[in-house]
Protein backbone atom coordinates (compact mmCIF):
# COMPACT_ATOMS: atom_id res chain seq x y z
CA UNK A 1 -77.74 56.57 -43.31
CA UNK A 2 -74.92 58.74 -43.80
CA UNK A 3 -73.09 60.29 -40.23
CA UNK A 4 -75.34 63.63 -39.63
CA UNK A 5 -72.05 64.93 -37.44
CA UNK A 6 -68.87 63.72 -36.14
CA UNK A 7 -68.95 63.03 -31.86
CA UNK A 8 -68.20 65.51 -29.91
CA UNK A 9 -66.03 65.63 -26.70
CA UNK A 10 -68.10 63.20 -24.06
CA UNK A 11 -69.06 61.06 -26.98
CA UNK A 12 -68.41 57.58 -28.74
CA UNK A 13 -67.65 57.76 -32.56
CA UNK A 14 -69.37 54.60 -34.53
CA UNK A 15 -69.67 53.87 -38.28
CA UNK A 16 -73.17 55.20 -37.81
CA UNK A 17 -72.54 58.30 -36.16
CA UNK A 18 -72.17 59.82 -32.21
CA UNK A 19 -72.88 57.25 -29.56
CA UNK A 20 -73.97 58.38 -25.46
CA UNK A 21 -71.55 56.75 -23.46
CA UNK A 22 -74.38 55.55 -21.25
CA UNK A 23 -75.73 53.75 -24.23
CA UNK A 24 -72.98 51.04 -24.63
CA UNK A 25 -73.20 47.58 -23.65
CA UNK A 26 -71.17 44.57 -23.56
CA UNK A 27 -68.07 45.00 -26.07
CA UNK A 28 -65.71 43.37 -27.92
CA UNK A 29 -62.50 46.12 -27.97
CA UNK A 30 -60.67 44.80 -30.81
CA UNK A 31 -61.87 42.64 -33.67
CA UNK A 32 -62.28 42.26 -37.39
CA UNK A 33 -65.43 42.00 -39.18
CA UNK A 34 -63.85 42.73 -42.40
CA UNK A 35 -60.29 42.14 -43.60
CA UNK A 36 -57.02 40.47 -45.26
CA UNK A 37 -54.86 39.26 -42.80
CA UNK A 38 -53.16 36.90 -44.94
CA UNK A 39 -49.43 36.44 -44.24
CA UNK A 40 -47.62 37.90 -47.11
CA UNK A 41 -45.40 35.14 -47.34
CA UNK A 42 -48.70 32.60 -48.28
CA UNK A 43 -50.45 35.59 -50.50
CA UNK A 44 -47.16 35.24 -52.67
CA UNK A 45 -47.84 32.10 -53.45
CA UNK A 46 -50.88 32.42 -56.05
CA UNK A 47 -52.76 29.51 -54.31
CA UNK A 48 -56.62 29.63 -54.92
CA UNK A 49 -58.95 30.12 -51.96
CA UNK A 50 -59.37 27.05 -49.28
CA UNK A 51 -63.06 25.33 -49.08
CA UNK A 52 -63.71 25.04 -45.43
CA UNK A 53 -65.65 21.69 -44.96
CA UNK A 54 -66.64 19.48 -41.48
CA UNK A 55 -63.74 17.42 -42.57
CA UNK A 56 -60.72 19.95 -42.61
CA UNK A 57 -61.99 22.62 -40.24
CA UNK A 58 -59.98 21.53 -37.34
CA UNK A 59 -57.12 21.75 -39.42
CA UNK A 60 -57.07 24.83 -40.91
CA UNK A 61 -58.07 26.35 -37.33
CA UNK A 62 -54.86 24.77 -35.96
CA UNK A 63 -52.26 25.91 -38.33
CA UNK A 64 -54.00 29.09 -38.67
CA UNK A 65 -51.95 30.68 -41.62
CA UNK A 66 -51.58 27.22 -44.02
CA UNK A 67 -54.63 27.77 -45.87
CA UNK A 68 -54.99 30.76 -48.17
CA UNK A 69 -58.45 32.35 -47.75
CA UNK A 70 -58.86 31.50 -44.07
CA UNK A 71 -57.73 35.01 -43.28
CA UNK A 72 -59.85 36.77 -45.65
CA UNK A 73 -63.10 38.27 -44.20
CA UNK A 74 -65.27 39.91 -47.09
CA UNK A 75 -68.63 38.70 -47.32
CA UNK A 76 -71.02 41.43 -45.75
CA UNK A 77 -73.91 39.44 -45.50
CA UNK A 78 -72.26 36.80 -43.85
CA UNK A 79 -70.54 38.81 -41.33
CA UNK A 80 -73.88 40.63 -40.85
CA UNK A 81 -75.22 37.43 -39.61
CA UNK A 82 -72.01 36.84 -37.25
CA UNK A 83 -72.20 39.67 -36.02
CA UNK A 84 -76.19 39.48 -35.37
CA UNK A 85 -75.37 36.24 -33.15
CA UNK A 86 -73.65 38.69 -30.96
CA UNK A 87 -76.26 41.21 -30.37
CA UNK A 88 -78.31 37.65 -29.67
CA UNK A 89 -76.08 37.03 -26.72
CA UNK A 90 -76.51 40.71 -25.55
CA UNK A 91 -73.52 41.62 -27.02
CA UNK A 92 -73.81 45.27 -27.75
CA UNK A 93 -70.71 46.81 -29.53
CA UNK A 94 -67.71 45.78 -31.58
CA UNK A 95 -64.43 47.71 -32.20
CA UNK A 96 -63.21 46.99 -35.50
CA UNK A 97 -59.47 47.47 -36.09
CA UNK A 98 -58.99 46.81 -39.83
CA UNK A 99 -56.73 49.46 -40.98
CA UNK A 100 -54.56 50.76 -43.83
CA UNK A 101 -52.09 47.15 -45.01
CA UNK A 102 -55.21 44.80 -43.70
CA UNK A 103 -57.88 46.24 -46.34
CA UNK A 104 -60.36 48.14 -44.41
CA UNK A 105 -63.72 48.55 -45.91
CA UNK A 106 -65.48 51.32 -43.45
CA UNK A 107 -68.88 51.27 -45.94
CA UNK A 108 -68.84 47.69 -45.53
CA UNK A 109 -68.59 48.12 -41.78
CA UNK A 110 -71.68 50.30 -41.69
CA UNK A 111 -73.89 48.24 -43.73
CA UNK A 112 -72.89 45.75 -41.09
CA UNK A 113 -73.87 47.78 -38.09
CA UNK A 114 -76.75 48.79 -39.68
CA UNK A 115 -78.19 45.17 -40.81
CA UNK A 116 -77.35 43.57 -37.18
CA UNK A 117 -78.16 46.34 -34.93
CA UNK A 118 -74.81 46.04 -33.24
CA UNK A 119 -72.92 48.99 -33.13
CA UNK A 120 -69.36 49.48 -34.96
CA UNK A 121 -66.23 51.39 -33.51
CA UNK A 122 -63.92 51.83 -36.40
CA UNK A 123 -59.99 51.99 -36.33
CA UNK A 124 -57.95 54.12 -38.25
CA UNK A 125 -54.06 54.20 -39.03
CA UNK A 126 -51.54 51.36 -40.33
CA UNK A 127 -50.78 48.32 -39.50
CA UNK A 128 -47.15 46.54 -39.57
CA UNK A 129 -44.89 47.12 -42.76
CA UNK A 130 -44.59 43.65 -43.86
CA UNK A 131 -48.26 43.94 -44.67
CA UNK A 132 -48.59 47.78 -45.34
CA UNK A 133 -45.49 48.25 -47.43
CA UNK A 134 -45.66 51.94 -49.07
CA UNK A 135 -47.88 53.23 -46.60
CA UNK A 136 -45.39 53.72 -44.01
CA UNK A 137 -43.33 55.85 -46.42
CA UNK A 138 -45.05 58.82 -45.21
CA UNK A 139 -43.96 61.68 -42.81
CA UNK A 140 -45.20 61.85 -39.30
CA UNK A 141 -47.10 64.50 -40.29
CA UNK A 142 -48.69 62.79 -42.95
CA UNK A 143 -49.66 60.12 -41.10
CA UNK A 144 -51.02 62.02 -38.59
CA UNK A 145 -52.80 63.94 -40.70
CA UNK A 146 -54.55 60.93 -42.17
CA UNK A 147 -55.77 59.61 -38.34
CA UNK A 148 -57.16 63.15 -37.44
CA UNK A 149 -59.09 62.98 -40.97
CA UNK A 150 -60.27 59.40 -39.97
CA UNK A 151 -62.01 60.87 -36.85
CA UNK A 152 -63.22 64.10 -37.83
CA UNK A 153 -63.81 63.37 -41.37
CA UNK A 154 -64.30 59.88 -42.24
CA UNK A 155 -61.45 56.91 -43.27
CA UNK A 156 -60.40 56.59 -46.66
CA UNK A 157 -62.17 59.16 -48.67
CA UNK A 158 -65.49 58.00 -47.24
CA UNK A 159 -67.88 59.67 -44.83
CA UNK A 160 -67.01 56.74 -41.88
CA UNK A 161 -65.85 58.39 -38.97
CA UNK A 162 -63.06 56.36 -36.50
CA UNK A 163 -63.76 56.27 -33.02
CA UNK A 164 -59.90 55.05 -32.20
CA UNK A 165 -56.67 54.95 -33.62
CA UNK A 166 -54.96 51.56 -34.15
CA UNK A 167 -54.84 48.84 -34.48
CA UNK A 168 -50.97 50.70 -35.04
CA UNK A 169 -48.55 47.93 -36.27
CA UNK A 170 -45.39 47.41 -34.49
CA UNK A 171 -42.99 44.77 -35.39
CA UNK A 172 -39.83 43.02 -34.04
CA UNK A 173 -37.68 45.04 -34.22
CA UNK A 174 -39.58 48.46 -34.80
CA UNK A 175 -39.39 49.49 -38.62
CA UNK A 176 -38.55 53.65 -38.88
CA UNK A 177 -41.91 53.85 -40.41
CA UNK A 178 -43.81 52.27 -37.82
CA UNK A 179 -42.51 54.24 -34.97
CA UNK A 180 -43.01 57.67 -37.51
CA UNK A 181 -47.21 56.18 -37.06
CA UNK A 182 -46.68 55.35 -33.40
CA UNK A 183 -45.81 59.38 -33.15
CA UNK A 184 -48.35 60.08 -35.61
CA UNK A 185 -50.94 58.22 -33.34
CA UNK A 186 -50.06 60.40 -30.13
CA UNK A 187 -50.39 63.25 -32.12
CA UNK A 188 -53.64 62.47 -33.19
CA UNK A 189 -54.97 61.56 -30.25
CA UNK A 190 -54.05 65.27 -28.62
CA UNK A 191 -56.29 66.67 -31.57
CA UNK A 192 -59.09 64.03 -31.39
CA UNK A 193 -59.17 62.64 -28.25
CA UNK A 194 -59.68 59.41 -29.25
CA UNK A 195 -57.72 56.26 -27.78
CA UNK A 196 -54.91 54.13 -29.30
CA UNK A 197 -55.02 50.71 -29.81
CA UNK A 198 -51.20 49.18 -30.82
CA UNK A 199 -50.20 45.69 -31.62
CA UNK A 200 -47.02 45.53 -30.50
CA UNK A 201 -44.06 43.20 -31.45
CA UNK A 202 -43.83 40.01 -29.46
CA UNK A 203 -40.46 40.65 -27.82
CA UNK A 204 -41.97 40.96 -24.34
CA UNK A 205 -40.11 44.03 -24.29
CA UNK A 206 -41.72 45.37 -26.82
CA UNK A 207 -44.88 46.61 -24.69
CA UNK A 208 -42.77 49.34 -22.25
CA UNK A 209 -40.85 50.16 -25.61
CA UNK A 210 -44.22 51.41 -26.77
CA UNK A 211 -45.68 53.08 -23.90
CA UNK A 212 -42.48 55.07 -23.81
CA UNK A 213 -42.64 55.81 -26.73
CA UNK A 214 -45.89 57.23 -27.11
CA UNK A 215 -45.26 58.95 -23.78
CA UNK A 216 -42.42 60.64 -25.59
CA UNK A 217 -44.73 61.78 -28.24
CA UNK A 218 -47.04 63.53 -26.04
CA UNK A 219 -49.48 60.97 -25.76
CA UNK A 220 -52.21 59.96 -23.06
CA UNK A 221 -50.75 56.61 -21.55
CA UNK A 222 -54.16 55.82 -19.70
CA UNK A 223 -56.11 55.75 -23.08
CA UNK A 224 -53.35 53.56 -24.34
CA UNK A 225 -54.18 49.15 -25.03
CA UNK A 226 -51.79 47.07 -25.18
CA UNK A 227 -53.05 44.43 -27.43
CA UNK A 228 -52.12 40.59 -27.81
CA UNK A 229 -50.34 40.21 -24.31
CA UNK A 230 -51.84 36.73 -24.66
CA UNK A 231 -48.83 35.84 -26.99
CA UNK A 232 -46.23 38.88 -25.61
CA UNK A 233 -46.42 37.88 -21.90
CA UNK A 234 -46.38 34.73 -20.08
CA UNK A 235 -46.28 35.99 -16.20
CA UNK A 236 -48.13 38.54 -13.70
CA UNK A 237 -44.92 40.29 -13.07
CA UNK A 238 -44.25 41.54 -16.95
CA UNK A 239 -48.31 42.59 -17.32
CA UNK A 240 -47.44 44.71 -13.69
CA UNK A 241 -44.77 46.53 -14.77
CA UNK A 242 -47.41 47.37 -17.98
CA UNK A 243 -50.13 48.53 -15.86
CA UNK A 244 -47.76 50.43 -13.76
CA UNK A 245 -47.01 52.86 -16.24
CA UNK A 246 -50.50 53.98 -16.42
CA UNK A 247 -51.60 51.82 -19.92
CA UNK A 248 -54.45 49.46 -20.66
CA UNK A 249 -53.40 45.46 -21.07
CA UNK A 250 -55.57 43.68 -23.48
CA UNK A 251 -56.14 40.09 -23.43
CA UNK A 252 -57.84 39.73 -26.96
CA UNK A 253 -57.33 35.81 -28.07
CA UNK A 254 -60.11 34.25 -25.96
CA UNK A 255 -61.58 32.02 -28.22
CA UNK A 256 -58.48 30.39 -28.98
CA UNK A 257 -58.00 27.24 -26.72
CA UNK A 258 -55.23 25.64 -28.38
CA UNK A 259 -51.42 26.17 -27.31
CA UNK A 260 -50.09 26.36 -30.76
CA UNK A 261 -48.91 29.48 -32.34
CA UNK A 262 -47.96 29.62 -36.01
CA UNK A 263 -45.34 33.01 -35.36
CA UNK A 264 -43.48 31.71 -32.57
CA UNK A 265 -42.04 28.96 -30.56
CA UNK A 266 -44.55 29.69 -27.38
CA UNK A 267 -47.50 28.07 -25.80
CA UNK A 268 -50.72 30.51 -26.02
CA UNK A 269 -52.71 30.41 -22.67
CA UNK A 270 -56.39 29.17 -22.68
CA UNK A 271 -59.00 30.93 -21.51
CA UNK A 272 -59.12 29.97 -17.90
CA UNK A 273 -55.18 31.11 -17.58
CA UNK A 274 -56.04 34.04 -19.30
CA UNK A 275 -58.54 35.24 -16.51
CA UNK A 276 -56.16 33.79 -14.49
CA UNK A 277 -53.64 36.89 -14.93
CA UNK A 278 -56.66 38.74 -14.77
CA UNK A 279 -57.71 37.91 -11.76
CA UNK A 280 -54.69 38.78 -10.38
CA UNK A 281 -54.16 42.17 -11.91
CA UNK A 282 -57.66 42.61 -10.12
CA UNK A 283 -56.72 41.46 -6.67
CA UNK A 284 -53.90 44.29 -7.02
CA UNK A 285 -55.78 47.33 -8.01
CA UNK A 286 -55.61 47.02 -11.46
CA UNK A 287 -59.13 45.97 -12.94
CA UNK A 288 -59.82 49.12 -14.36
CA UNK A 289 -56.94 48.61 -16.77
CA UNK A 290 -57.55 45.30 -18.40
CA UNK A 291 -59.40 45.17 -21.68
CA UNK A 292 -60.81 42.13 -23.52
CA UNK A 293 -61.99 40.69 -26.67
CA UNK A 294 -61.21 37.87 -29.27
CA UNK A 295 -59.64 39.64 -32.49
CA UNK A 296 -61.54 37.59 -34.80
CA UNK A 297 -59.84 37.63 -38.11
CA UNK A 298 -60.07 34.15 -39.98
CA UNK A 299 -63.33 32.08 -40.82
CA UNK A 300 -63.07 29.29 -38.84
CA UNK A 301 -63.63 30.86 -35.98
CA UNK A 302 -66.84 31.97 -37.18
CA UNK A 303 -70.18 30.57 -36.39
CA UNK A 304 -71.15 29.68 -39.97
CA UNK A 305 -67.88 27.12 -39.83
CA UNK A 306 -67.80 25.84 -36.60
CA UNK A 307 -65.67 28.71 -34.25
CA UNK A 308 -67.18 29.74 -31.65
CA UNK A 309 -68.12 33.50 -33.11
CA UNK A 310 -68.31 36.71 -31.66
CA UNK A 311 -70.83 36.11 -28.74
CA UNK A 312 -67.96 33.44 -27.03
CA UNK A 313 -67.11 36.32 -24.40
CA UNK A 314 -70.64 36.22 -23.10
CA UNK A 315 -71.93 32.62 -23.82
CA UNK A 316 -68.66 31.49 -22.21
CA UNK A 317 -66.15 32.94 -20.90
CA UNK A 318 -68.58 35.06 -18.60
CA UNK A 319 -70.02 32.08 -16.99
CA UNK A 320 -65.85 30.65 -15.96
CA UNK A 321 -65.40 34.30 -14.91
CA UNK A 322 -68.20 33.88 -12.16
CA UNK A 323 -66.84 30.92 -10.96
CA UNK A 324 -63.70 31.78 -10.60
CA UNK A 325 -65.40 34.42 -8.66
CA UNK A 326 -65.72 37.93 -10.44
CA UNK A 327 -68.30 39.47 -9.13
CA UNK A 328 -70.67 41.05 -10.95
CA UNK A 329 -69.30 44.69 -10.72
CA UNK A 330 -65.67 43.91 -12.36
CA UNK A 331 -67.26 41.87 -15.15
CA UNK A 332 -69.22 44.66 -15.85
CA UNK A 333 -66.03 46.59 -15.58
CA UNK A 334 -64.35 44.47 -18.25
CA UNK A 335 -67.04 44.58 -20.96
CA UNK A 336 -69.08 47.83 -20.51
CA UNK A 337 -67.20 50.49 -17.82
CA UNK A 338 -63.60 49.80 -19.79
CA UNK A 339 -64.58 50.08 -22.99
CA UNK A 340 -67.06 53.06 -22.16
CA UNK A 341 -63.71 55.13 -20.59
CA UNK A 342 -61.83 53.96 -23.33
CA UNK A 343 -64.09 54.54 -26.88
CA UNK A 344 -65.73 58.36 -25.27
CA UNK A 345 -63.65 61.24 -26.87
CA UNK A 346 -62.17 63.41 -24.40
């Protein structure tokens, strides 16, 4: 069914229209239910799409961007079934940060919300330039006329309101396009109220670069994530100096067990080392400001080919959090009070 209204202040935005805070559950703040993520560099090369089988699903999950296909997400009905497995875990929300370069498809994302029963935060804005090209060419203005219309309106001509801006695109070093939508985004955030969500380059400098930044723009720094410090920092003391200035860090690759990252010579954490740096952001005052999810955005780390799926964060990763002792009250912090602060328009 159609949105009746946009949210107001004091409420969340989903695909299927206002949200009371008090209403969401457990969620996952930044994933992909439907998208192209491929590296442009192995889109170029014309090569048909991969058959994931038993036999060469390890593989293609290791070297994550060899196969083409593997980043593509497009199949509604499948994803409505991943995405059901979640609410099965008592997952209850998923924010969805497919935007402008990474082919969004906000329709598709409500006839997924509305077949699972899980509900959808959308993200609006545009993603790095190697993958959005042209659509950086616009003025600030522009762009930030485009993000207010995603929230009040709906994204890309359609009636699908945004409930948070981002997933914006920053790369190494910052294009002049992507920092014109990292302004954009503060500015639409005064008129919406909505959050930003920003993958930022993975120069572990990168991360301060863009809180400044936004801070410069006139935006709120304490409904800023961080996203993807699993790859962008490697010790307490860089995520501090994050959390100092006010923003949100966002662990987002749990899931994702193996050290091996195709973009860069660096070992990725694992899960337990992940809520290991969590922990200790916690035992320093800083719980509050840690957001979490899995950023989903290839097949084989779906349910229907072996991955682990959306519902991981529950099935799993709750359980190690209890016994490396989070109590009850912070893991509710990290999957319902967090995300509640972070997805209500203010």
């Amino acid at each position: 069914m159609p949105n009746q209204r946009p949210a107001a202040r004091g409420e969340i935005q989903t695909v299927r229209g206002p949200l009371s805070p008090e209403r969401l559950g457990p969620t996952l703040m930044h994933e992909h239910l439907l998208c192209d993520v491929t590296p442009p560099e192995l889109a170029a090369q014309g090569l048909p799409e991969v058959e994931i089988t038993p036999e060469n699903a390890f593989a293609i999950r290791y070297h994550w961007c060899r196969d083409y296909g593997n980043h593509i997400l497009s199949d509604i009905a499948e994803m409505t079934r991943e995405a059901a497995f979640f609410a099965q875990a008592g997952g209850s929300a998923i924010v969805e940060l497919t935007i402008e370069g990474i082919r969004p498809d906000p329709l598709g994302l409500r006839a997924i919300s509305e077949g699972s029963g899980v509900h959808v935060v959308a993200g609006c804005g545009v993603y790095i330039e190697s993958f959005a090209g042209a659509a950086l060419a616009r003025s600030v203005d522009e762009l930030a006329a485009m993000m207010i219309a995603g929230v009040r309106h709906g994204i890309g001509g359609t009636d699908v309101r945004a409930g948070i801006i981002g997933e914006i695109g920053i790369s190494d070093p910052a294009t002049p396009g992507e920092l014109r939508a990292l302004t954009a985004a503060a500015i639409a955030q005064r008129e919406t109220g909505a959050s930003i969500n920003v993958h930022p380059g993975r120069d572990p400098a990168s991360p301060l670069q863009v809180v400044a930044h936004v801070a410069a723009a006139g935006g709120d720094v304490t409904r800023l994530i961080i996203s993807h410090l699993d790859r962008t920092f490697s010790s307490l003391d860089q995520t501090l100096a994050l959390v100092e200035t006010g923003a949100v860090a966002e662990w987002d690759f749990f899931g994702i067990e193996s050290s091996h990252y195709p973009f860069a010579p660096i070992d990725l954490p694992n899960d337990g080392m992940r809520l290991n740096l969590i922990a200790g952001l916690i035992e320093r005052g800083h719980g509050a400001q840690v957001a979490i999810s899995q950023d989903i955005c290839t097949k084989t780390r779906l349910r229907r080919h072996g991955g682990h799926g959306y519902g991981h964060l529950i099935e799993n990763v709750v359980p190690m959090m209890r016994r490396k002792g989070f109590d009850d009250s912070m893991i509710d912090q990290l999957l319902i009070k967090t995300p509640r602060r972070l997805l209500t328009l203010v």
